[in-house]
C-alpha atoms as a PDB file:
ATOM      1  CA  UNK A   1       7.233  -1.685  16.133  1.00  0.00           C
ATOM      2  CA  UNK A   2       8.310  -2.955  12.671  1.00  0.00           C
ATOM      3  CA  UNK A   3       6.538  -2.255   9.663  1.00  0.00           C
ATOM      4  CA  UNK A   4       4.428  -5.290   8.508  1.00  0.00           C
ATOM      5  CA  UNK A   5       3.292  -6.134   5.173  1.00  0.00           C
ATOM      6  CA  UNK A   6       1.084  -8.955   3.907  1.00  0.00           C
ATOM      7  CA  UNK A   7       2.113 -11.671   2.050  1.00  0.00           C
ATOM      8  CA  UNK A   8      -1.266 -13.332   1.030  1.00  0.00           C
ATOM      9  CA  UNK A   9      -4.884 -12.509   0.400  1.00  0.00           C
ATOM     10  CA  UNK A  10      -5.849 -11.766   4.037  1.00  0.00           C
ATOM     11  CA  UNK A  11      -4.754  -9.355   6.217  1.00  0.00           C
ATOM     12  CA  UNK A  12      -3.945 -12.445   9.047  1.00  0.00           C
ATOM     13  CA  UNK A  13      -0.997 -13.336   6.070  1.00  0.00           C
ATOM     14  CA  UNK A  14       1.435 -10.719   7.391  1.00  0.00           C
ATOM     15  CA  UNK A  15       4.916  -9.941   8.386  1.00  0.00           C
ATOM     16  CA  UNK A  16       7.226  -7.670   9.651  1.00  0.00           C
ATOM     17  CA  UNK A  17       8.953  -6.388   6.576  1.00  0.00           C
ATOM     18  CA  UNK A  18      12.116  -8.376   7.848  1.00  0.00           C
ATOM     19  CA  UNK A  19      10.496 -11.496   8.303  1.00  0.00           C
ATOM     20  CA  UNK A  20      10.212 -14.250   5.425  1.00  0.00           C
ATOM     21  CA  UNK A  21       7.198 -15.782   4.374  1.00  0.00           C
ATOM     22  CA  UNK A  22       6.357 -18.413   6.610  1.00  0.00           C
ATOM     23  CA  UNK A  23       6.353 -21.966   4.991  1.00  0.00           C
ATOM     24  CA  UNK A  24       3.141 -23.761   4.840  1.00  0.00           C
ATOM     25  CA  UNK A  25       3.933 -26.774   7.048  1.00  0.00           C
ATOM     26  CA  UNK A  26       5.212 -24.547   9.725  1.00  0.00           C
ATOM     27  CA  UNK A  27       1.569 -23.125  10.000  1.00  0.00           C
ATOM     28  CA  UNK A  28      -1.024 -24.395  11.898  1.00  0.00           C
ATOM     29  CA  UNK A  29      -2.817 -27.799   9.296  1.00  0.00           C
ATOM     30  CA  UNK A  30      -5.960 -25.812   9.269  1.00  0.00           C
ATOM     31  CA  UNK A  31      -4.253 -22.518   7.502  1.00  0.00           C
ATOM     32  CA  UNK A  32      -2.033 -24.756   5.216  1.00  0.00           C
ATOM     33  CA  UNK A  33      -4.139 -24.671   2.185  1.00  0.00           C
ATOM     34  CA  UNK A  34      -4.989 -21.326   2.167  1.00  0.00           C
ATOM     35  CA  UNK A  35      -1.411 -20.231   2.573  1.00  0.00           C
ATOM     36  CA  UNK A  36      -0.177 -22.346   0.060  1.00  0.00           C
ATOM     37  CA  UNK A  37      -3.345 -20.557  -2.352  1.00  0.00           C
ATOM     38  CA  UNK A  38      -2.626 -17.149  -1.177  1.00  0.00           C
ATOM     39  CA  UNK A  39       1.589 -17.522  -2.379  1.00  0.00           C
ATOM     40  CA  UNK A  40       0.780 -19.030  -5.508  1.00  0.00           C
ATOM     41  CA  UNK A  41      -1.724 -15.821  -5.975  1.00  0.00           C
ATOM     42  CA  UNK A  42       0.883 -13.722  -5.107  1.00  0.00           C
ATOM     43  CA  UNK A  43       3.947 -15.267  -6.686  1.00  0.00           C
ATOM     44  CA  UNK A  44       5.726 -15.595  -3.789  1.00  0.00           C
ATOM     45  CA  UNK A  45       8.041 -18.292  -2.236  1.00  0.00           C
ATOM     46  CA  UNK A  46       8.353 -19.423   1.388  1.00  0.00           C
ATOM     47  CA  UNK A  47      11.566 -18.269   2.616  1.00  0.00           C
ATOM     48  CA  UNK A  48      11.593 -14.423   0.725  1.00  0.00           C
ATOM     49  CA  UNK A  49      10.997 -11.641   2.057  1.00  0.00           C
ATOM     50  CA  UNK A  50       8.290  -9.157   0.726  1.00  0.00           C
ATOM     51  CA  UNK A  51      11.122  -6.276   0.566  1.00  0.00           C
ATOM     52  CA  UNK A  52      12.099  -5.517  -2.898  1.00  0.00           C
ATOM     53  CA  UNK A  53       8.766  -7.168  -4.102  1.00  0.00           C
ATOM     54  CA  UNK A  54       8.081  -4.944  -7.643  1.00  0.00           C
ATOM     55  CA  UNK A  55       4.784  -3.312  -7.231  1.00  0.00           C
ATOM     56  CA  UNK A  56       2.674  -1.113  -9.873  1.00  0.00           C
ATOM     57  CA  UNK A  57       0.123   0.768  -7.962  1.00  0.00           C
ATOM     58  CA  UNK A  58       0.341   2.841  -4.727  1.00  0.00           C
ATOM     59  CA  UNK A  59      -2.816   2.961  -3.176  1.00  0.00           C
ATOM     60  CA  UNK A  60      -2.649   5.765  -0.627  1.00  0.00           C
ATOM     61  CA  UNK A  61      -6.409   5.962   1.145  1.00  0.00           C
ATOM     62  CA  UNK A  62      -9.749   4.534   2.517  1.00  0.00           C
ATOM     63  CA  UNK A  63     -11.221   5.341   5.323  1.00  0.00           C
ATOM     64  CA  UNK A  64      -9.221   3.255   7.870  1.00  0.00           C
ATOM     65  CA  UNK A  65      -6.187   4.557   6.425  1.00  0.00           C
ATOM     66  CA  UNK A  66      -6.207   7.891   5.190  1.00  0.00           C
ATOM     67  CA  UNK A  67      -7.186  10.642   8.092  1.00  0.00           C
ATOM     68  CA  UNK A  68      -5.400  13.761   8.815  1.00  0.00           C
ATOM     69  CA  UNK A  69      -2.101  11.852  10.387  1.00  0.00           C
ATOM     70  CA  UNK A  70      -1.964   9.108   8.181  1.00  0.00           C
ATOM     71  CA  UNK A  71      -1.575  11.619   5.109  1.00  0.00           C
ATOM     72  CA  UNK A  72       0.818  13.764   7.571  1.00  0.00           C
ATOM     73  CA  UNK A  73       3.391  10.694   8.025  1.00  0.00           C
ATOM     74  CA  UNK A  74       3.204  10.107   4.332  1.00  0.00           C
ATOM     75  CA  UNK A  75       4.068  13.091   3.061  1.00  0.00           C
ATOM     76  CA  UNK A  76       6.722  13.064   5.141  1.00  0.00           C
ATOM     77  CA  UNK A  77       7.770  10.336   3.113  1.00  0.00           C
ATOM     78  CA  UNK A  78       7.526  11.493  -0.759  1.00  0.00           C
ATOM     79  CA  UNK A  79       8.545  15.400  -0.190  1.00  0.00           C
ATOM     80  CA  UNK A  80      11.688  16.539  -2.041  1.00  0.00           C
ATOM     81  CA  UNK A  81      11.270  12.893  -3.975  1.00  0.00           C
ATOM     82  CA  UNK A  82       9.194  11.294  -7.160  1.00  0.00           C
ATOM     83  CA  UNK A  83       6.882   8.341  -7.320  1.00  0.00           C
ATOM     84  CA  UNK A  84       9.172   6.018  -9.085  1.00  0.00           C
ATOM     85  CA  UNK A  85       8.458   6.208 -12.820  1.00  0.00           C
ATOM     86  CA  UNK A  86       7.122   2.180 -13.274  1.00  0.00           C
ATOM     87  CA  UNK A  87       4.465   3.517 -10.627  1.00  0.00           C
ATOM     88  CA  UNK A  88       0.723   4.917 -11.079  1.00  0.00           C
ATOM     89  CA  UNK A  89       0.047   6.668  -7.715  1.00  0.00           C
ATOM     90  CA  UNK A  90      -2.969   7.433  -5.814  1.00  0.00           C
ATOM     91  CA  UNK A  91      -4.469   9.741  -2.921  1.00  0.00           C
ATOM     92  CA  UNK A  92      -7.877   9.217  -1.622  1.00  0.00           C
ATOM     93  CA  UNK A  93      -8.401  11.077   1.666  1.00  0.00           C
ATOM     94  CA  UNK A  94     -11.039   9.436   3.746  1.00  0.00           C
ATOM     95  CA  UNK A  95     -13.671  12.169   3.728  1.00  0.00           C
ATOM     96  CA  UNK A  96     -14.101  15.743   2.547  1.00  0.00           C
ATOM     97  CA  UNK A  97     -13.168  17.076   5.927  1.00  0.00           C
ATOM     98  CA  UNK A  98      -9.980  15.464   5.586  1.00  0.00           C
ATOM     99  CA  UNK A  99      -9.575  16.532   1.956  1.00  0.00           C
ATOM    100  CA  UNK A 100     -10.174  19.954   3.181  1.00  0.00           C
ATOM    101  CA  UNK A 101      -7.947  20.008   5.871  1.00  0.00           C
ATOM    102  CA  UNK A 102      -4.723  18.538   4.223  1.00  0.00           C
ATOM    103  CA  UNK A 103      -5.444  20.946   1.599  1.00  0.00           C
ATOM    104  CA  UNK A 104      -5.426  23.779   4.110  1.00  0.00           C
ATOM    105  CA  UNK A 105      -1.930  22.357   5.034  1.00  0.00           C
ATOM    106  CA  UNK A 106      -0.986  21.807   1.660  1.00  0.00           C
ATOM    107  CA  UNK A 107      -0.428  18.311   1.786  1.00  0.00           C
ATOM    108  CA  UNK A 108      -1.953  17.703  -1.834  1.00  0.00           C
ATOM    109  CA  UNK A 109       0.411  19.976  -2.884  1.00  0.00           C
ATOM    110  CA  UNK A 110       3.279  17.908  -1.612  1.00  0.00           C
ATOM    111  CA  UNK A 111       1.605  14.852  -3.287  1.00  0.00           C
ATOM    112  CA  UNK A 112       0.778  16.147  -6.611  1.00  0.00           C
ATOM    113  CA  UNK A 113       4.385  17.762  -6.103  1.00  0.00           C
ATOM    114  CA  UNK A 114       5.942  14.133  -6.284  1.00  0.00           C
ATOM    115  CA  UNK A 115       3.978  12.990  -8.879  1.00  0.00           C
ATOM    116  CA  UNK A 116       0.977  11.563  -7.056  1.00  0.00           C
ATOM    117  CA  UNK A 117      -3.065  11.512  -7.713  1.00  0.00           C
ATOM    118  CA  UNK A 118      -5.022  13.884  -5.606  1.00  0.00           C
ATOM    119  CA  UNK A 119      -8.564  12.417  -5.453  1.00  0.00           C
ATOM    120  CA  UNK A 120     -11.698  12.914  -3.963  1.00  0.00           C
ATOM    121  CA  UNK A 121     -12.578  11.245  -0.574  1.00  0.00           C
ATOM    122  CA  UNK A 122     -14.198   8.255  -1.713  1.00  0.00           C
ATOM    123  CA  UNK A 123     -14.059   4.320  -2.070  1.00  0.00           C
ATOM    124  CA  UNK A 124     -11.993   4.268  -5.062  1.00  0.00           C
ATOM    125  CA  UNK A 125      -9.024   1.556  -5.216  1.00  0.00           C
ATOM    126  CA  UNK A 126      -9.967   0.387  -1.748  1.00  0.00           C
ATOM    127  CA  UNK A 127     -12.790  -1.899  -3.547  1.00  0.00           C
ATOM    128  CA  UNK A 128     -12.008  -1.546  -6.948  1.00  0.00           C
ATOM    129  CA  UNK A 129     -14.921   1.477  -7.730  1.00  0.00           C
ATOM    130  CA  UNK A 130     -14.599   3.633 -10.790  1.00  0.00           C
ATOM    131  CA  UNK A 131     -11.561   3.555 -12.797  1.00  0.00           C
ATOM    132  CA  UNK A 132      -9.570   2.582 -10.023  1.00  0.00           C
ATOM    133  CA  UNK A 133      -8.358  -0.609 -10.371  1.00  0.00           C
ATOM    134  CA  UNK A 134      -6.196  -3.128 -10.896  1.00  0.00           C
ATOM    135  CA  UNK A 135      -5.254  -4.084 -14.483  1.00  0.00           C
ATOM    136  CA  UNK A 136      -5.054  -7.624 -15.008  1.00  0.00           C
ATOM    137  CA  UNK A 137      -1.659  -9.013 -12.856  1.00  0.00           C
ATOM    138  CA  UNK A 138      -0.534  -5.252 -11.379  1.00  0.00           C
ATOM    139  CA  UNK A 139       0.842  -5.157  -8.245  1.00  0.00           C
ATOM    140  CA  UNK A 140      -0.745  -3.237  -5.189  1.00  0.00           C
ATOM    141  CA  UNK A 141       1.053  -1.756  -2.242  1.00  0.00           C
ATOM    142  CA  UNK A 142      -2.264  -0.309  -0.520  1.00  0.00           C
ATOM    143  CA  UNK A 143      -3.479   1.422   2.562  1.00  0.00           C
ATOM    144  CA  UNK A 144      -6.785  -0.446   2.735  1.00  0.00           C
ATOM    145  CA  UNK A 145      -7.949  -2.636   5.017  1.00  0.00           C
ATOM    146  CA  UNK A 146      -8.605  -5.792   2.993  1.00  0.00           C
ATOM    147  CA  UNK A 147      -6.819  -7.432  -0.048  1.00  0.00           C
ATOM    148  CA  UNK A 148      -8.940 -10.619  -1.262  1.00  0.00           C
ATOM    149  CA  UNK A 149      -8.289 -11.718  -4.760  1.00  0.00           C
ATOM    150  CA  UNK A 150     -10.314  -9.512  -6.842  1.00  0.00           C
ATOM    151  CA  UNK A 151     -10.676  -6.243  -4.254  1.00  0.00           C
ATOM    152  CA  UNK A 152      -8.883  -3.890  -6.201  1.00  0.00           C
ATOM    153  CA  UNK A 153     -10.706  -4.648  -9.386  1.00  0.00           C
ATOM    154  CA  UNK A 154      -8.926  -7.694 -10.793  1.00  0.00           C
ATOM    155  CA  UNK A 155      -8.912 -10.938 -10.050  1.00  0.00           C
ATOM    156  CA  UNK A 156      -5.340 -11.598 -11.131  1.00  0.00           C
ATOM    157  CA  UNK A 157      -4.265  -8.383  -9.818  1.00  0.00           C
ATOM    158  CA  UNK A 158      -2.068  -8.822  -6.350  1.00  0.00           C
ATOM    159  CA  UNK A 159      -2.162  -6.231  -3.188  1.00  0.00           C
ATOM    160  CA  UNK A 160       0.077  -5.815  -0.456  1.00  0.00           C
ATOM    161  CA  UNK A 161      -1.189  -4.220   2.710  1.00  0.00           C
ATOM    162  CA  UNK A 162       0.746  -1.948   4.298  1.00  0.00           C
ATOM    163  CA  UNK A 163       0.864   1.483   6.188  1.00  0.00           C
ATOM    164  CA  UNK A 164       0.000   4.857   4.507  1.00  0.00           C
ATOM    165  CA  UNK A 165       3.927   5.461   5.060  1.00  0.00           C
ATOM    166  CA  UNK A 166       4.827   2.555   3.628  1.00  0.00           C
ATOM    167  CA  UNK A 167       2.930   3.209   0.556  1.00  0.00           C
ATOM    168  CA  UNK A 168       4.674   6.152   0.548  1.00  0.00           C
ATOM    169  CA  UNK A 169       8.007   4.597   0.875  1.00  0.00           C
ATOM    170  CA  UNK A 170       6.847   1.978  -1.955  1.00  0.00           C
ATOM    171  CA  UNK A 171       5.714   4.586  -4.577  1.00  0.00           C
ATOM    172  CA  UNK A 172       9.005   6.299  -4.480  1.00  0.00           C
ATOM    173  CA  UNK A 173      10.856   3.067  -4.758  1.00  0.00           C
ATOM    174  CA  UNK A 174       8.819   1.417  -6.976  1.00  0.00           C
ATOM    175  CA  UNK A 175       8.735  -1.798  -4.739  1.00  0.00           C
ATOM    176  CA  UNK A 176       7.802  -2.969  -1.309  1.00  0.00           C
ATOM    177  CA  UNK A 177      10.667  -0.640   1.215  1.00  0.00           C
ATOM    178  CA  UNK A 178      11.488  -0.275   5.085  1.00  0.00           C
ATOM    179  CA  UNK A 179      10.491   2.825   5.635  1.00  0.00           C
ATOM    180  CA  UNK A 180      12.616   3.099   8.164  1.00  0.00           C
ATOM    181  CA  UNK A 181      15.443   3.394   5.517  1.00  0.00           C
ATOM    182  CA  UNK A 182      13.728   6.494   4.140  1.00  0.00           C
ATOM    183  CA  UNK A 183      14.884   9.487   5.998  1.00  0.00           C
ATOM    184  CA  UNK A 184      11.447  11.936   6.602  1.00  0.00           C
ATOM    185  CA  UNK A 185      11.333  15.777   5.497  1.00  0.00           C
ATOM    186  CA  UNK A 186       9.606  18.057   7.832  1.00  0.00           C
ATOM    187  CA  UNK A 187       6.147  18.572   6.679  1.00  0.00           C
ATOM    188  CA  UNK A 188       4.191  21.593   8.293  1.00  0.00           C
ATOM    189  CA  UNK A 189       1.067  20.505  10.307  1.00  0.00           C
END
């Protein structure tokens, strides 16, 4: 299965990563308006893809999002590289028993090790709680489940859903990658 991304400010407004954004009038007339509200959000065109799209923030967690395998297949992903240096990186497992068993495994260590956040299990960037959140027009590739304007903390901030090894892929690259294109290390379970 391809790796899909969103394009707009629900998670219906996706795409497989090499897909282009679907113009309006091709949509049904009932989603027209909010597709054409959800691009100008973005700043995004019909016709682009979403690869190569800049992003700010990697949001790796919430509870949908960030159990046992999920942080696995990321790791995967960032071990033996760095979270690209335009990028402010994030892990929030999705409980403490998670927390506590990736740390058994030493998956924080392989996080921290790339230059990511480890947090505590929590909310956090998921719905904007804390300090974590958007700053006025950042970019968001996130793990989370939802991405309505003004989730992540700001309302002119943008987020991109997208697998936990996708963020992965994105925080190394510093914008929205196939992960495919990434080859994985071999991360002890």
């Amino acid at each position: 299965i391809e790796p899909t991304v969103t394009w707009g400010t629900t998670p219906g407004q996706g795409i497989g990563i090499s897909e282009s954004i679907p113009h309006p009038e091709e949509l049904p007339e009932d989603k027209r308006d909010t597709a054409r509200r959800s691009q100008d959000h973005m700043e995004v065109d019909p016709g682009e893809s979403m690869e190569g799209y800049d992003i700010d923030v990697a949001f790796l967690g919430s509870c949908t999002n960030a159990r046992l395998p999920d942080l696995r297949a990321a790791a995967e992903i960032v071990k033996g590289r760095q979270v690209d240096e335009s990028v402010r990186a994030m892990v929030v497992p999705g409980s403490q028993r998670v927390k506590a068993a990736a740390e058994a495994e030493g998956l924080d260590e392989v996080f921290r090790g790339a230059g990511f956040d480890w947090r505590e299990a929590g909310c956090s960037m998921c719905l904007g709680m804390n300090d974590d959140q958007l700053e006025g027009d950042e970019r968001s590739a996130s793990s989370s489940n939802r991405n309505f304007v003004g989730r992540q903390g700001s309302k002119d901030g943008r987020t991109v859903l997208m697998s936990p090894e996708m963020v992965a892929a994105a925080a190394v690259t510093g914008e929205v990658t196939d992960v495919r294109d990434l080859p994985k290390a071999e991360v002890k379970a």
